[in-house]
C-alpha atoms as a PDB file:
ATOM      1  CA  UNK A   1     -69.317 -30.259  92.654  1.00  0.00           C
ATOM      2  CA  UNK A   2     -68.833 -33.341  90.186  1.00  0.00           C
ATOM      3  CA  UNK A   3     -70.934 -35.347  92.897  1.00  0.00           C
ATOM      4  CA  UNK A   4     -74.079 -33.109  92.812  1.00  0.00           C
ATOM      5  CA  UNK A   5     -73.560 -33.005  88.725  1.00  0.00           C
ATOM      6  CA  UNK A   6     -73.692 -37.001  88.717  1.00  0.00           C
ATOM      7  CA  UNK A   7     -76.598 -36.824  91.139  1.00  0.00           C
ATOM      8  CA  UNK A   8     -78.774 -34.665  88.993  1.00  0.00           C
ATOM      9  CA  UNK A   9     -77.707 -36.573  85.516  1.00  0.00           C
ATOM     10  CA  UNK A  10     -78.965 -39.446  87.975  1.00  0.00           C
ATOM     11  CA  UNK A  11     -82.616 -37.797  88.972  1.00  0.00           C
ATOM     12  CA  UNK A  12     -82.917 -36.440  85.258  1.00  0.00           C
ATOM     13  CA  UNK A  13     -82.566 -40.229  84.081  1.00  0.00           C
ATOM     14  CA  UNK A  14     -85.261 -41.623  86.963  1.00  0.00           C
ATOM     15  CA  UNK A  15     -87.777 -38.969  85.838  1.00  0.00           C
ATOM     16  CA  UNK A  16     -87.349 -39.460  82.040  1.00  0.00           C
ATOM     17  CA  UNK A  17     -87.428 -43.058  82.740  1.00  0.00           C
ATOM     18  CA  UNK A  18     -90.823 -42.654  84.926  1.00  0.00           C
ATOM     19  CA  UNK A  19     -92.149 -40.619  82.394  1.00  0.00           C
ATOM     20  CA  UNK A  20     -92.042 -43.379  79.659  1.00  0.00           C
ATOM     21  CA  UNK A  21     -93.055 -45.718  81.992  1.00  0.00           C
ATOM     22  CA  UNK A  22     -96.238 -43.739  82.490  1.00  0.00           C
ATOM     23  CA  UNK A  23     -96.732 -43.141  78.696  1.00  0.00           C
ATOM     24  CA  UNK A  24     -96.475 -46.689  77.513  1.00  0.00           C
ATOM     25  CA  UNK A  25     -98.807 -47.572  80.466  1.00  0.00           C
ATOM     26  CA  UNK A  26    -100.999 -44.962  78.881  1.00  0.00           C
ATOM     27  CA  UNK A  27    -100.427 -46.331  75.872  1.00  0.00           C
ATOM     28  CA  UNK A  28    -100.951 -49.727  77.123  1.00  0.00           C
ATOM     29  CA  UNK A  29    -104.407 -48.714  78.308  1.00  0.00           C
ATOM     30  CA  UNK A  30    -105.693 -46.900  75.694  1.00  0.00           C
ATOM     31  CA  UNK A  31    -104.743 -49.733  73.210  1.00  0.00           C
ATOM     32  CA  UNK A  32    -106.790 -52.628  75.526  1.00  0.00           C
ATOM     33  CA  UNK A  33    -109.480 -49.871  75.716  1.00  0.00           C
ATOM     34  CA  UNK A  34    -110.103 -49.839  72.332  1.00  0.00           C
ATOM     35  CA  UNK A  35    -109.278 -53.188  71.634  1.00  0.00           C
ATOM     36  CA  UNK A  36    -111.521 -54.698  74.531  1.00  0.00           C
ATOM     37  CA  UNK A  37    -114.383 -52.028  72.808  1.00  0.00           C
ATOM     38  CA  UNK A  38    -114.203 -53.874  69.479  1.00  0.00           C
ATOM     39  CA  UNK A  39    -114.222 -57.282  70.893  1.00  0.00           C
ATOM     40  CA  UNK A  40    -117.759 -56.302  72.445  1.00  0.00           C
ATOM     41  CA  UNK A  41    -118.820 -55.315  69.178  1.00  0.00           C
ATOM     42  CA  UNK A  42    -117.908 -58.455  67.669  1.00  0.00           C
ATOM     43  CA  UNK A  43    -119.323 -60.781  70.644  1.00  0.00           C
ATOM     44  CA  UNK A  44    -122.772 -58.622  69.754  1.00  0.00           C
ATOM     45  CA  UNK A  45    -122.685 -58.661  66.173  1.00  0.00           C
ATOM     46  CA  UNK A  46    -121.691 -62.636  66.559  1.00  0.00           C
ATOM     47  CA  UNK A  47    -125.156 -62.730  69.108  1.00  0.00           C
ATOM     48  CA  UNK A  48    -127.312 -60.743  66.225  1.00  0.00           C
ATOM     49  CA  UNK A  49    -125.944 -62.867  64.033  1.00  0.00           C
ATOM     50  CA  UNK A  50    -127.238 -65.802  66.156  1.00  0.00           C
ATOM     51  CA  UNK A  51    -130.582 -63.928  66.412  1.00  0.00           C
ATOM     52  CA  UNK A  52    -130.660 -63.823  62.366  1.00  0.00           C
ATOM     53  CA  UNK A  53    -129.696 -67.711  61.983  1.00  0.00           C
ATOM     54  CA  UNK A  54    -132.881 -67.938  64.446  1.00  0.00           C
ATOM     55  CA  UNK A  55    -135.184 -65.934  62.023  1.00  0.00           C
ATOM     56  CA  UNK A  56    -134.405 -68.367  59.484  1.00  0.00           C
ATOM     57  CA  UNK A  57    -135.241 -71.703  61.757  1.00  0.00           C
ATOM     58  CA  UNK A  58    -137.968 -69.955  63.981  1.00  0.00           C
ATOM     59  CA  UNK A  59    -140.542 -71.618  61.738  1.00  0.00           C
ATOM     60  CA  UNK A  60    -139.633 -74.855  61.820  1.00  0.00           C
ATOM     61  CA  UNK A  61    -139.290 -75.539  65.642  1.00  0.00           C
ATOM     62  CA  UNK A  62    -142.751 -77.373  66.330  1.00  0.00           C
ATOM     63  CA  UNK A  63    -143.518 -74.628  69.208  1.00  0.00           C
ATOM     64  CA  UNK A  64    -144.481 -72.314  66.974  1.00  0.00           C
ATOM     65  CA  UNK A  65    -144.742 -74.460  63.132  1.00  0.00           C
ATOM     66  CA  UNK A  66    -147.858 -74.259  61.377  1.00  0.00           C
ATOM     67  CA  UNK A  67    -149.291 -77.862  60.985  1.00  0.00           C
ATOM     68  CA  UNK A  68    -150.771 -76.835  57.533  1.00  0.00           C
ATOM     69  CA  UNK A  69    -148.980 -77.078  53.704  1.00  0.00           C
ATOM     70  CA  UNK A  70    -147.145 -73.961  54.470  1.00  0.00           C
ATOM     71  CA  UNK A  71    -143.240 -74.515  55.395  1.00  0.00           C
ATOM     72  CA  UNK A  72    -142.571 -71.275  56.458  1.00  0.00           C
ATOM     73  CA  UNK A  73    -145.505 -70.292  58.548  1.00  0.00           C
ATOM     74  CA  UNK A  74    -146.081 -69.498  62.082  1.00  0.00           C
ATOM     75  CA  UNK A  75    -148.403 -70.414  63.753  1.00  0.00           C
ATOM     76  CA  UNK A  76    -149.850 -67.014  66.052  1.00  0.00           C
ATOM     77  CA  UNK A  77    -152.299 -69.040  67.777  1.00  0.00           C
ATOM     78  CA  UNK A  78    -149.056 -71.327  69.066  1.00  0.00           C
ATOM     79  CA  UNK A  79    -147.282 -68.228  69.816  1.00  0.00           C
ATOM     80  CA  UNK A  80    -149.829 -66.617  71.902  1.00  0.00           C
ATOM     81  CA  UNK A  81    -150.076 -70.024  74.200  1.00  0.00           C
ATOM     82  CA  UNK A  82    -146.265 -69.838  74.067  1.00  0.00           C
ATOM     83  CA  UNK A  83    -146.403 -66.789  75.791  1.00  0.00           C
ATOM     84  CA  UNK A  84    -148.440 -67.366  78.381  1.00  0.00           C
ATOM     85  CA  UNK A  85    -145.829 -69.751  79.404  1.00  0.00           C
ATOM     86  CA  UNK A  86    -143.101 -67.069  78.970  1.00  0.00           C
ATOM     87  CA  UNK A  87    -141.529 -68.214  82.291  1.00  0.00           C
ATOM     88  CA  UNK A  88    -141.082 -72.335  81.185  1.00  0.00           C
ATOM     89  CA  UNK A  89    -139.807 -71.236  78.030  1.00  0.00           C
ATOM     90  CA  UNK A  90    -137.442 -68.045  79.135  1.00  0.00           C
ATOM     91  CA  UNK A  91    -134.178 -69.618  78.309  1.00  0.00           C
ATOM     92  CA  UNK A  92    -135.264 -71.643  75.229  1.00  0.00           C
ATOM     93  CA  UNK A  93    -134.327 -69.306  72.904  1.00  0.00           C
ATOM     94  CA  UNK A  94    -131.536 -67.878  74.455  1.00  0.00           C
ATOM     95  CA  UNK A  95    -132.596 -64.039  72.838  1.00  0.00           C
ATOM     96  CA  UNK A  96    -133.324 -61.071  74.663  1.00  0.00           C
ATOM     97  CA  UNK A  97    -136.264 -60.291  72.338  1.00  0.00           C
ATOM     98  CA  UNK A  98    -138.769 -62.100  70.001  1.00  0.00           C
ATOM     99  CA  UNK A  99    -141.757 -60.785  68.923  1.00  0.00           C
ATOM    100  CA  UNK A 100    -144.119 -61.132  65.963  1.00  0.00           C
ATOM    101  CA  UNK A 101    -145.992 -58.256  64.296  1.00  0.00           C
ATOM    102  CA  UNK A 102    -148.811 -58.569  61.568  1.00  0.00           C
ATOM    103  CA  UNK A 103    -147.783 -56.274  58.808  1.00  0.00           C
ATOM    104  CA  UNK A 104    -151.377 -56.722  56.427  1.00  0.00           C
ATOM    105  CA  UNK A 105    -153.757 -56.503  56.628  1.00  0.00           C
ATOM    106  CA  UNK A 106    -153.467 -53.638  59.062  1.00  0.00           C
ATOM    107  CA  UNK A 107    -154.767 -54.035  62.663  1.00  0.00           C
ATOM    108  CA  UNK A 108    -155.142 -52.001  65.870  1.00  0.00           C
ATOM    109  CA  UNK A 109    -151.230 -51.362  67.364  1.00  0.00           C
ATOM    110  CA  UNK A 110    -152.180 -53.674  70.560  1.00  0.00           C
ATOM    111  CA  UNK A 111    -150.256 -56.325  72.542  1.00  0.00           C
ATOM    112  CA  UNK A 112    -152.100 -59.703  71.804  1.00  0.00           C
ATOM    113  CA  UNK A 113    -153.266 -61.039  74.847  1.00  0.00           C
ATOM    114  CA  UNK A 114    -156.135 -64.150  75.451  1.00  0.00           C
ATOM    115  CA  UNK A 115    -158.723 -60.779  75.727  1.00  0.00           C
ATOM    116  CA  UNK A 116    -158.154 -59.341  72.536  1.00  0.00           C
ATOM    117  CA  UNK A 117    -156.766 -62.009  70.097  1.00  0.00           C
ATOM    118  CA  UNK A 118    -157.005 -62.048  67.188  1.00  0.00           C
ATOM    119  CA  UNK A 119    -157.878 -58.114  67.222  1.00  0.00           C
ATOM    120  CA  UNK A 120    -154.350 -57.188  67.938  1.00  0.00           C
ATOM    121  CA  UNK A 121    -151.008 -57.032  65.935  1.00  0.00           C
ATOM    122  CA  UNK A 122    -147.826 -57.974  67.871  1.00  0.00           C
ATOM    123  CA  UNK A 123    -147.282 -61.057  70.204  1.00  0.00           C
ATOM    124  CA  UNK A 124    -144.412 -60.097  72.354  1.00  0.00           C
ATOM    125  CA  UNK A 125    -142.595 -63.735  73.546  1.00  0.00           C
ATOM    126  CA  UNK A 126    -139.233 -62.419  74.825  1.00  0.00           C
ATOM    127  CA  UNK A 127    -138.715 -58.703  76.265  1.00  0.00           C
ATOM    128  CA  UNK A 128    -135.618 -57.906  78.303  1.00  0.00           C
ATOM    129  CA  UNK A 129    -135.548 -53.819  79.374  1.00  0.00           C
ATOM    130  CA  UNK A 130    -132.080 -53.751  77.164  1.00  0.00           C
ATOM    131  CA  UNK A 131    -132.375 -55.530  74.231  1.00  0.00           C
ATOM    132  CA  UNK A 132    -130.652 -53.426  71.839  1.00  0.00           C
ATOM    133  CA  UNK A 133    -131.208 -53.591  67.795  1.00  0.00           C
ATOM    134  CA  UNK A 134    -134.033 -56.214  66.739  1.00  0.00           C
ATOM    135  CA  UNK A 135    -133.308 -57.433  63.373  1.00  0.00           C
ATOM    136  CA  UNK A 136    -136.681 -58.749  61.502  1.00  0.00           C
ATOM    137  CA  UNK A 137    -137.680 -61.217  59.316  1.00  0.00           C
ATOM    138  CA  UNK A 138    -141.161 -62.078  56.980  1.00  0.00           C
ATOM    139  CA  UNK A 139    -142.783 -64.419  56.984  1.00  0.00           C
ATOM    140  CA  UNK A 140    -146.514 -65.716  56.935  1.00  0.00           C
ATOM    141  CA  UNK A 141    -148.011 -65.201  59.998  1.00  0.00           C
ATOM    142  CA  UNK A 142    -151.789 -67.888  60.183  1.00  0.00           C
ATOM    143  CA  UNK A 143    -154.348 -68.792  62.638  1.00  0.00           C
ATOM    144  CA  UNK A 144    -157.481 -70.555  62.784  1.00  0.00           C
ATOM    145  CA  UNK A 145    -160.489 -68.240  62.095  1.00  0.00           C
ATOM    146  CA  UNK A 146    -163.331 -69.330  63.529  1.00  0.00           C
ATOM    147  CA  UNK A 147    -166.111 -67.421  61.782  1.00  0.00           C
ATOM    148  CA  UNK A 148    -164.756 -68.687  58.250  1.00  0.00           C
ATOM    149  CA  UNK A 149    -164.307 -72.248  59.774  1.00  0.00           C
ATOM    150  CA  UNK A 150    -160.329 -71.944  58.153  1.00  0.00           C
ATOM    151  CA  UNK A 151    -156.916 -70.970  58.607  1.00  0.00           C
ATOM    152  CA  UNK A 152    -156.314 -67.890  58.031  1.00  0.00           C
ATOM    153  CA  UNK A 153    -152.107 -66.277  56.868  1.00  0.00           C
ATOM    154  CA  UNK A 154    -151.325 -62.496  57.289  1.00  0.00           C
ATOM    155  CA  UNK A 155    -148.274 -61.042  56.241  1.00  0.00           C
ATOM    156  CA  UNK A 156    -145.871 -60.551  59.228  1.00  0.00           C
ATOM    157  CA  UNK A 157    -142.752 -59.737  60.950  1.00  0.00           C
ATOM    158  CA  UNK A 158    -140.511 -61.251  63.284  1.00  0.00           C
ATOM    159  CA  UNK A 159    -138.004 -59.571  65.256  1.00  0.00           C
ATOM    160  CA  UNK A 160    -135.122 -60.989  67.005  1.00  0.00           C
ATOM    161  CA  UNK A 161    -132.483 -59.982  69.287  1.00  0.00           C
ATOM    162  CA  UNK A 162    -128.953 -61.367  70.227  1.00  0.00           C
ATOM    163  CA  UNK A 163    -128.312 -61.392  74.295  1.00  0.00           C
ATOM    164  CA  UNK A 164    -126.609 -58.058  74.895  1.00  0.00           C
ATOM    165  CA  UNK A 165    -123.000 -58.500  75.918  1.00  0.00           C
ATOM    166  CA  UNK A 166    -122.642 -56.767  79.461  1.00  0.00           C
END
């Protein structure tokens, strides 16, 4: 009788000990869950971040400077040649979106293309199909206009996006 008493003290000990085996391993991976959730969150906010910095320096990289007295100026007419060589440049920003979007004076919502330029209001460089939150940035947005034979500056935006963190 004292045998099959030891034996169950025994089986009660193995299942209470399985048991909180099984709950810290629950524990466990709930905790790296969560944890491993944040650290995505930082690794994108670090990217958007990245995206922001790029705001700042986009118009000063001689792709897309304006060559007149104007620092911080973009030059669309740069930006819509850029594009058509999307594929060269794919990599060279390392963003999953960059676009550029005259704010004023207000113009037709179309995609600038070689057709329709300068009657249009966004030049779309960089467009993955999950690009997340675009942060923006303005700044002066000029071209050359032929009929007034001068550059011409708009008010614009430009919107940037971090690579998403699979």
């Amino acid at each position: 009788m004292e045998n099959k008493k030891a034996q169950l003290k025994i089986q009660q000990m193995a299942f209470v000990l399985i048991a909180l085996v099984i709950f810290f391993a629950i524990v466990a991976l709930i905790y790296l869950t969560v944890r491993l959730n944040t650290l995505k969150k930082d690794v994108q906010a670090s990217e958007n971040d990245k995206a922001r910095e790029l705001l700042r320096k986009l118009s000063g990289i001689p792709e897309l400077k304006w060559t007149g007295d104007c620092d911080s100026c973009i030059d669309m007419d740069k930006a819509l040649v850029l594009k058509s060589y999307n594929k060269t440049y794919n990599g060279f920003f390392g963003l999953d979106y960059l676009s550029f979007q005259v704010i004023y004076p207000k113009k037709t919502d179309k995609e600038c293309v070689v057709g329709n330029y300068p009657n249009c209001n966004k030049i779309t460089l960089i467009q993955t199909s999950n690009f997340g939150n675009a942060p923006k940035a303005y700044v002066s947005l000029c071209r050359w206009d032929q009929n007034m034979g001068s550059e011409k500056c708009e008010l614009g935006a430009v919107y940037a996006a971090g690579k998403a963190i699979k």
